[in-house]
Protein backbone atom coordinates (compact mmCIF):
# COMPACT_ATOMS: atom_id res chain seq x y z
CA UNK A 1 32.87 69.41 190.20
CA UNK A 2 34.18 70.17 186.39
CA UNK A 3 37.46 70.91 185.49
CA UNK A 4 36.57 74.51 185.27
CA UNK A 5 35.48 74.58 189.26
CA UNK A 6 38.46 72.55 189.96
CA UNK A 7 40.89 75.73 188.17
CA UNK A 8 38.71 77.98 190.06
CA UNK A 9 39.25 76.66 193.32
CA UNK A 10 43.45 76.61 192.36
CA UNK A 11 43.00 80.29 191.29
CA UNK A 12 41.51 80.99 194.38
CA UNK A 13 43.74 78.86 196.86
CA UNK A 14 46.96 80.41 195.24
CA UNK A 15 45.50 84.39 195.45
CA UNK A 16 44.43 83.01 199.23
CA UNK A 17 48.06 81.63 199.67
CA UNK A 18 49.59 85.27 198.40
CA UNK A 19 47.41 87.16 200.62
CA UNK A 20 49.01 84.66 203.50
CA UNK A 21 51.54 85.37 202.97
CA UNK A 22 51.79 88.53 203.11
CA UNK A 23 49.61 88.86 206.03
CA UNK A 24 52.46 86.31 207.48
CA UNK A 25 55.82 88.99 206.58
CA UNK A 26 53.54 91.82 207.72
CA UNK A 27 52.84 90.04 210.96
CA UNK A 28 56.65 88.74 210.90
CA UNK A 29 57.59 92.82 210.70
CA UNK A 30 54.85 93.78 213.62
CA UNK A 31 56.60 91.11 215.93
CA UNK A 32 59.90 92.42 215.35
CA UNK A 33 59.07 95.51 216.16
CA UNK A 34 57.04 95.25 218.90
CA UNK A 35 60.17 93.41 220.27
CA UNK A 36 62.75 96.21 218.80
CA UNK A 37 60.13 98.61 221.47
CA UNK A 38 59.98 96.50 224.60
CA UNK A 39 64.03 96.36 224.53
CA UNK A 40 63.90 100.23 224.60
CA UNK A 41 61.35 100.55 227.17
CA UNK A 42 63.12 97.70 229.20
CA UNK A 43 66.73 99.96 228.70
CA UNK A 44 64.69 103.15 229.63
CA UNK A 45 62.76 101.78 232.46
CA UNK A 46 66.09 100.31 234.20
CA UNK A 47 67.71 103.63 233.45
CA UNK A 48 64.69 105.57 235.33
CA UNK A 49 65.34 103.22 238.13
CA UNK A 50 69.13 104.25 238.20
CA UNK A 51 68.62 107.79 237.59
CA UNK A 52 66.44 108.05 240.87
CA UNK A 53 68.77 105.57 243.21
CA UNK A 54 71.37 107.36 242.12
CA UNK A 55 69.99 110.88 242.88
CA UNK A 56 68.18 109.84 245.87
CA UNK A 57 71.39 108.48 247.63
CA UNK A 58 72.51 111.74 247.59
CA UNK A 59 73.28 114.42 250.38
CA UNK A 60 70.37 116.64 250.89
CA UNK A 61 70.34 120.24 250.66
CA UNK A 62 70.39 122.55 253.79
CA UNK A 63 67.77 124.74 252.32
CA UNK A 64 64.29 124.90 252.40
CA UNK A 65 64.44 126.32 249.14
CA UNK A 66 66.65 123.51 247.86
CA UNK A 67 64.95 120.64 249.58
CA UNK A 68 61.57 122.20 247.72
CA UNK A 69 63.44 121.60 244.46
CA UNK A 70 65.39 118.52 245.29
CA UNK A 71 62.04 116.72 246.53
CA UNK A 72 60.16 117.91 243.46
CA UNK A 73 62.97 116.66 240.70
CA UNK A 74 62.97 113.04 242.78
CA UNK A 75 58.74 113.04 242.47
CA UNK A 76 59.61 113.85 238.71
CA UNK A 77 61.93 111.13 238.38
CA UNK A 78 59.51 108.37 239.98
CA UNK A 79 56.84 109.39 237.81
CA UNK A 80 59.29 108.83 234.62
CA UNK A 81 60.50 105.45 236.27
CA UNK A 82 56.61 104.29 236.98
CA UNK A 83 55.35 105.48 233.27
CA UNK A 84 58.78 103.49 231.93
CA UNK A 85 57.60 100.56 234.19
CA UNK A 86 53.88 101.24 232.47
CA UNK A 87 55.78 101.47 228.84
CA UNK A 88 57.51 97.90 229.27
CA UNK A 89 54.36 96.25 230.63
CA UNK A 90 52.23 97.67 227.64
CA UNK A 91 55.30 97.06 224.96
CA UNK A 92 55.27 93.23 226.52
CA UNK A 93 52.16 92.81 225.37
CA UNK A 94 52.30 93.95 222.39
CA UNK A 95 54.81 91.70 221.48
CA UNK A 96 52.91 88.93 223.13
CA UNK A 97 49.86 90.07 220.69
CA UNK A 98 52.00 90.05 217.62
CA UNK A 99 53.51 86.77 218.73
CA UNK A 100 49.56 85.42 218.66
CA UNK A 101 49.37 86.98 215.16
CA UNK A 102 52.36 85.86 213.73
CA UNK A 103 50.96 82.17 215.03
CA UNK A 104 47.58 82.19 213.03
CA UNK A 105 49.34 84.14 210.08
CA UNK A 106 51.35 81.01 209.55
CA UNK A 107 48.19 78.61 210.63
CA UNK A 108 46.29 80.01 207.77
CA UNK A 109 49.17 80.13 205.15
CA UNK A 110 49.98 76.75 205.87
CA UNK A 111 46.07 76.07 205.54
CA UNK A 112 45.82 77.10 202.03
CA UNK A 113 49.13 76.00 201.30
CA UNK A 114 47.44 72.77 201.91
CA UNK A 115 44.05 73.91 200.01
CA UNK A 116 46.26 74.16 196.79
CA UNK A 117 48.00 71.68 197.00
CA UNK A 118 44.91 69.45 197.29
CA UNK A 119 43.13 71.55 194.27
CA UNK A 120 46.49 70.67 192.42
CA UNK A 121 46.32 67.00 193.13
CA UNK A 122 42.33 67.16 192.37
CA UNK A 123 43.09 68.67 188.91
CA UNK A 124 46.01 66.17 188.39
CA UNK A 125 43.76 63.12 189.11
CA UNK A 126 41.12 64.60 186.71
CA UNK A 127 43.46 64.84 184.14
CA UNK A 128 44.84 61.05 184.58
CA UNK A 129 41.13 59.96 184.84
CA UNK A 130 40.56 61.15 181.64
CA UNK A 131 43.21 60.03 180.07
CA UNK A 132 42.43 56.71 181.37
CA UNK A 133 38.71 56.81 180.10
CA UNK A 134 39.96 57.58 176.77
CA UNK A 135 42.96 54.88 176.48
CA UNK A 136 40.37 51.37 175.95
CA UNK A 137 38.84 53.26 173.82
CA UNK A 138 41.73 54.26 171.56
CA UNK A 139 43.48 50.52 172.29
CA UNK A 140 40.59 49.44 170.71
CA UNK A 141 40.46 51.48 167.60
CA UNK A 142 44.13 50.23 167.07
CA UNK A 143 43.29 46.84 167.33
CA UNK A 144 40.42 46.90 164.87
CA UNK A 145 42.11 48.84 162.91
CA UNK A 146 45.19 46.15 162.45
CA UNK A 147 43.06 43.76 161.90
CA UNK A 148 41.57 45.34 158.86
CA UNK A 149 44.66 45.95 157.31
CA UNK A 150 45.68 42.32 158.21
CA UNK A 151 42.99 40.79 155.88
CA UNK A 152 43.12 40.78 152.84
């Protein structure tokens, strides 16, 4: 690989790392809102729950008429109770899915973290390598060149 390959992979691993991490605060922002939901559908689903033991602890009518109504507003209120209950399971999981994302966001940042940091350490040792090629080389031009101005 030449040096230019070697500053190509770098150039890559850092625009890989930036796109990780954005992926990563993007997921970070799905979680916490996916959470932020399932505490409203968990508050709205108890409150359905209250709502109809509440109202269906009370006396009922005398009335045919009112019965009618009283039986239909309870129906209403166990549907709104059972979609809450629906709500909460699905907002669970959504969280649970973002949780998952949030997981390989920060597998793969840490990945090419590690990618440039090993294209870093690859240019690094390139660059001592040639430094260290060229040093006997210049040690020795010094030398011969003392020695010619040491005789006369």
């Amino acid at each position: 690989m030449s040096d230019a390959q070697a500053k190509r992979r770098l150039t890559l691993a850092s625009r890989q790392l930036t796109l990780a991490k954005i992926a990563r605060r993007d997921a970070m922002a799905a979680l916490a809102n996916a959470v932020s939901e399932a505490a409203r559908s968990e508050v709205l689903a108890q409150r359905s729950h209250e709502l109809m033991r509440d109202y269906g602890g009370r006396p009922a009518s005398s009335t045919g008429a009112g019965l009618r109504q009283e039986s239909g507003f309870v129906r209403r209120l166990q549907e709104v109770a059972q979609q809450a209950d629906q709500a909460r399971k699905d907002t669970d999981l959504q969280a649970q899915w973002q949780a998952q994302s949030l997981a390989a966001a920060e597998t793969r940042a840490t990945r090419f973290e590690e990618r440039m940091e090993a294209a870093r350490r690859d240019i690094e040792a390139r660059k001592a390598n040639r430094e260290l090629a060229h040093a006997p080389v210049m040690a020795r031009k010094l030398l011969s060149s003392r020695r010619d101005t040491d005789e006369p």
